[in-house]
PDB file of N, CA and C in Angstrom:
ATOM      1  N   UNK A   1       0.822  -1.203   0.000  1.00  0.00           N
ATOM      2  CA  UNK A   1       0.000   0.000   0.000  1.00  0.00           C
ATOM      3  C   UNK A   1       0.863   1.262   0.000  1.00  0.00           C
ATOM      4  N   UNK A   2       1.577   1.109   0.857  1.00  0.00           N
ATOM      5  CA  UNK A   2       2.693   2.757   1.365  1.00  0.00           C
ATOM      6  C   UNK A   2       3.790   3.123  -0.033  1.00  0.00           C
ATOM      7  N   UNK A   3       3.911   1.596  -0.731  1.00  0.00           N
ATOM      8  CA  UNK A   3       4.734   1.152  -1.997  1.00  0.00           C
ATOM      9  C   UNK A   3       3.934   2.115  -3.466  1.00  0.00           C
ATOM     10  N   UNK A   4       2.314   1.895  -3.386  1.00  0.00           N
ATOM     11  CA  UNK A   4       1.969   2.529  -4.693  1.00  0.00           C
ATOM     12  C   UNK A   4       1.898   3.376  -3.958  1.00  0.00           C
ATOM     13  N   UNK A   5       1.301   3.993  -3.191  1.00  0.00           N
ATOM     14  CA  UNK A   5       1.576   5.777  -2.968  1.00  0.00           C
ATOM     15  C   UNK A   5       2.711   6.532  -3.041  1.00  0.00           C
ATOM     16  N   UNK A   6       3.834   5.621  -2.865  1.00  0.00           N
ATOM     17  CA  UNK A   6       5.631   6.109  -3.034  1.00  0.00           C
ATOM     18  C   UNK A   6       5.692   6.519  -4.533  1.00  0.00           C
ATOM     19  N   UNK A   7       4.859   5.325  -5.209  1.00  0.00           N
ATOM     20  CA  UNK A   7       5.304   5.480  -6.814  1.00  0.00           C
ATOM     21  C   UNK A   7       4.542   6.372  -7.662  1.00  0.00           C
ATOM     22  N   UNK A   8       3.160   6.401  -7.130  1.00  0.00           N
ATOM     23  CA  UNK A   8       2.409   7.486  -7.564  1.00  0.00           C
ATOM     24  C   UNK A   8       3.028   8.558  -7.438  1.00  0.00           C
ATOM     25  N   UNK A   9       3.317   9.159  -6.158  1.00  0.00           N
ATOM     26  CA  UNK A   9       4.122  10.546  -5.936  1.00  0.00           C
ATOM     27  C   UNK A   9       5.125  10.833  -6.791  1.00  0.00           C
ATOM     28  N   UNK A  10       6.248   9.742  -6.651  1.00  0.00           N
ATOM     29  CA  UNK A  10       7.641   9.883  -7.313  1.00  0.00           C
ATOM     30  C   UNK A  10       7.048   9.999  -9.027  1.00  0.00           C
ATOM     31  N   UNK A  11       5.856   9.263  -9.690  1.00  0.00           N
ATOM     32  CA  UNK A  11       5.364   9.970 -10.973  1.00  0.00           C
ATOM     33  C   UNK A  11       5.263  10.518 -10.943  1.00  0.00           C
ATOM     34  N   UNK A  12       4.702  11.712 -10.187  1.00  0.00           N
ATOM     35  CA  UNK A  12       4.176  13.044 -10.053  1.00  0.00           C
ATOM     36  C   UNK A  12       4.623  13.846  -9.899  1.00  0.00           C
ATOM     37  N   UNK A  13       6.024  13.744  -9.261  1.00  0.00           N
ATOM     38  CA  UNK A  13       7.339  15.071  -9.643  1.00  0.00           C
ATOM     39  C   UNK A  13       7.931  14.197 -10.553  1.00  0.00           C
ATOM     40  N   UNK A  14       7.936  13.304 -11.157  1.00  0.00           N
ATOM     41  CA  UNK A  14       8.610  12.827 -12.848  1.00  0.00           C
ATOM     42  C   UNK A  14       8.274  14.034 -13.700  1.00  0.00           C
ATOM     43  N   UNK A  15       6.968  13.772 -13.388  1.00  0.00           N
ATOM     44  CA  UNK A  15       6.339  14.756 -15.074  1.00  0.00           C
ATOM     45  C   UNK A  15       5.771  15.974 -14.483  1.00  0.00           C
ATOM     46  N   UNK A  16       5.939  16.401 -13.454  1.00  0.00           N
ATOM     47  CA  UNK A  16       5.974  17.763 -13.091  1.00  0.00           C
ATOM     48  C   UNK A  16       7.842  18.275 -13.345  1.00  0.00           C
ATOM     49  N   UNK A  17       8.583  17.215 -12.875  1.00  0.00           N
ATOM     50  CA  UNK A  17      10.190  18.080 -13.477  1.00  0.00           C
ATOM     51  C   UNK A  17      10.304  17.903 -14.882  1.00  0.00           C
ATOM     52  N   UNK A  18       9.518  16.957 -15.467  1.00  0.00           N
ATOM     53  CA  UNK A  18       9.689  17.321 -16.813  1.00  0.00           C
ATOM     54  C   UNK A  18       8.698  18.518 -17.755  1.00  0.00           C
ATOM     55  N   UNK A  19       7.872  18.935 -17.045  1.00  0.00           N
ATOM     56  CA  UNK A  19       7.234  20.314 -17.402  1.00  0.00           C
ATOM     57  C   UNK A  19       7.879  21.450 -17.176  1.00  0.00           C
ATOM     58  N   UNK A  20       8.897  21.619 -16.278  1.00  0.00           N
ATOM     59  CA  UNK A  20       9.533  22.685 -16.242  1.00  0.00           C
ATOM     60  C   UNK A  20      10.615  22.889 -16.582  1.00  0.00           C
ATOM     61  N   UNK A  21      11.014  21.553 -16.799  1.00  0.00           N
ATOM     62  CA  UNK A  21      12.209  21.301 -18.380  1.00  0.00           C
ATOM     63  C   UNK A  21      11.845  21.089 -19.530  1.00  0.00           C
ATOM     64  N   UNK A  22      10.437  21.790 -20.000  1.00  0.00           N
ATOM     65  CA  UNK A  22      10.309  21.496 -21.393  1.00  0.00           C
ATOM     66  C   UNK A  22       9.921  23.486 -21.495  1.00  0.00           C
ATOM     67  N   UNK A  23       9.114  23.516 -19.997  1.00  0.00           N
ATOM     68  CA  UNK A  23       8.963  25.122 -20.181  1.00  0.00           C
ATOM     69  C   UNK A  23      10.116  25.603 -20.462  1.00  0.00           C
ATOM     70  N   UNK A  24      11.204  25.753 -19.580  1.00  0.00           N
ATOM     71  CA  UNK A  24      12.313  26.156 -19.683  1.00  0.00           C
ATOM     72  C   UNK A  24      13.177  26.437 -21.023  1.00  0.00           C
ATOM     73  N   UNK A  25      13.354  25.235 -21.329  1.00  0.00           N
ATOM     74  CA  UNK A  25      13.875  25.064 -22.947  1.00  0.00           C
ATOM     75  C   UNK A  25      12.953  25.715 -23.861  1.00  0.00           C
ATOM     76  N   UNK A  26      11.593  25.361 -23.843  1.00  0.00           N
ATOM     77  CA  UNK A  26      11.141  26.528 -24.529  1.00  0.00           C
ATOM     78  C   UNK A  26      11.144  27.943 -24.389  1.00  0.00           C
ATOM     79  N   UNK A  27      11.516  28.475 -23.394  1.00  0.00           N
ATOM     80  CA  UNK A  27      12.035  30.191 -22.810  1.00  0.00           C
ATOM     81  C   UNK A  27      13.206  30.314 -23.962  1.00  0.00           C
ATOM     82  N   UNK A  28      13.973  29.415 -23.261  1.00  0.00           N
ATOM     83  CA  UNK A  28      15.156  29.541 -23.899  1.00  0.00           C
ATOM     84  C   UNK A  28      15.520  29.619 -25.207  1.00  0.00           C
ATOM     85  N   UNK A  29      14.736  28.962 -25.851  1.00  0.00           N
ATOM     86  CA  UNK A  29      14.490  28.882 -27.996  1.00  0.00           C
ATOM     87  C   UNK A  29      13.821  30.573 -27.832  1.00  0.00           C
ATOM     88  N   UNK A  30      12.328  30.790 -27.454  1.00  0.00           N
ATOM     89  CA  UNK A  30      12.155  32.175 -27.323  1.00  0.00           C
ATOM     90  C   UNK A  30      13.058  32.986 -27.456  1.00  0.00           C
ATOM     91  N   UNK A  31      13.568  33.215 -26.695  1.00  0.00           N
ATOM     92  CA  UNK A  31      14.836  33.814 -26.194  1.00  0.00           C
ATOM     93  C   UNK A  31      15.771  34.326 -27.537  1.00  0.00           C
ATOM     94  N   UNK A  32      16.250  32.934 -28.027  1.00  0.00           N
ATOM     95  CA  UNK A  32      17.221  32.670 -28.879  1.00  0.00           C
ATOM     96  C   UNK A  32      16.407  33.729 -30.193  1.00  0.00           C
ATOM     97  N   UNK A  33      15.384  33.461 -30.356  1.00  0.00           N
ATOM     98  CA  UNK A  33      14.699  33.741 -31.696  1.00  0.00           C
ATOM     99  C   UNK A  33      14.159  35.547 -31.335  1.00  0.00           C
ATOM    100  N   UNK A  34      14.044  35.624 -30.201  1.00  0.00           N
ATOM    101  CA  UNK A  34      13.705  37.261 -30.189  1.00  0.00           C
ATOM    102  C   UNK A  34      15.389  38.052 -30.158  1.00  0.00           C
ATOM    103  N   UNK A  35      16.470  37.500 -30.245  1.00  0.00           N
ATOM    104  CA  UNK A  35      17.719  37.997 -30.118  1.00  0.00           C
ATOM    105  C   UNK A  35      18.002  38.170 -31.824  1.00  0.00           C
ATOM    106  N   UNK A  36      17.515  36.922 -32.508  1.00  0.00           N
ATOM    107  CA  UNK A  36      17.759  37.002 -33.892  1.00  0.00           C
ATOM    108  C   UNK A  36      16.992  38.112 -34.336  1.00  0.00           C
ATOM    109  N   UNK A  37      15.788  38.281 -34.295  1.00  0.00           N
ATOM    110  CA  UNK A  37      15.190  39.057 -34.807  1.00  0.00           C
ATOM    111  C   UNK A  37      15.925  40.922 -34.497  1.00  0.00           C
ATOM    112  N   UNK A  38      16.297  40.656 -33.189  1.00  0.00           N
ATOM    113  CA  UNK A  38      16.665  41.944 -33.383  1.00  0.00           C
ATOM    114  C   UNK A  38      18.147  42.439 -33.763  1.00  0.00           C
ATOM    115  N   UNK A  39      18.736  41.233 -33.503  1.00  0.00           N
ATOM    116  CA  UNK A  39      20.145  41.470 -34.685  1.00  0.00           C
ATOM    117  C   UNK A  39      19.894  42.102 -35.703  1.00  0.00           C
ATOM    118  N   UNK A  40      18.541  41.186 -36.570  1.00  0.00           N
ATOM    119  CA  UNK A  40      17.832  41.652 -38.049  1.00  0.00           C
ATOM    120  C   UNK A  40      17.686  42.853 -38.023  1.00  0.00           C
ATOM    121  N   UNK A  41      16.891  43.409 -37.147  1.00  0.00           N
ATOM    122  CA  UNK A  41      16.515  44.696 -37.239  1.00  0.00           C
ATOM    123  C   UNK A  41      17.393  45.712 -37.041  1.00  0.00           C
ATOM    124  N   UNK A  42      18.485  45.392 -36.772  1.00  0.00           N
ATOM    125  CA  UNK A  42      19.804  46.565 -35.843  1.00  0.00           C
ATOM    126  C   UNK A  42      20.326  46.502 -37.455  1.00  0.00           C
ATOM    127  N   UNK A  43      20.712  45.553 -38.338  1.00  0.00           N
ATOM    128  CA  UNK A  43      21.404  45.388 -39.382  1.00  0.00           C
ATOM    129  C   UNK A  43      20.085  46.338 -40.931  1.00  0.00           C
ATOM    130  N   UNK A  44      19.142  45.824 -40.472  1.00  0.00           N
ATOM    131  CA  UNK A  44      18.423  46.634 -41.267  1.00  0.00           C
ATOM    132  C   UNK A  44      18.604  48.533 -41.211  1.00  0.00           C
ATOM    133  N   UNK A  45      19.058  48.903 -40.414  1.00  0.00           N
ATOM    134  CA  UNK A  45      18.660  49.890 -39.725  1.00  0.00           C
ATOM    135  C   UNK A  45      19.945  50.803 -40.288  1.00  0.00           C
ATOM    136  N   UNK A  46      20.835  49.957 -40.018  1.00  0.00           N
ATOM    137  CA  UNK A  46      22.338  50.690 -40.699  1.00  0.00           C
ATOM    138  C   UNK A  46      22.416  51.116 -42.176  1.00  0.00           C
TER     139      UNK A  46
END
């Protein structure tokens, strides 16, 4: 009994740490792609 409630839980920060490592990485591409864009625009500008 105390065994599936251990494993239930321990699923449950599995795929809760993997939601905030997929949020994350997606910040991070964001990130990457609003930096390009404004390279673009700094180079347009000259």
């Amino acid at each position: 009994m105390i065994t599936d409630i251990f494993m239930i839980l321990l699923l449950l920060i599995c795929f809760g740490s993997m939601k905030l490592l997929a949020d994350w990485c997606e910040k991070q591409v964001g990130t990457a792609k609003e930096r390009k864009k404004e390279k673009y625009y700094h180079m347009e500008e000259k």
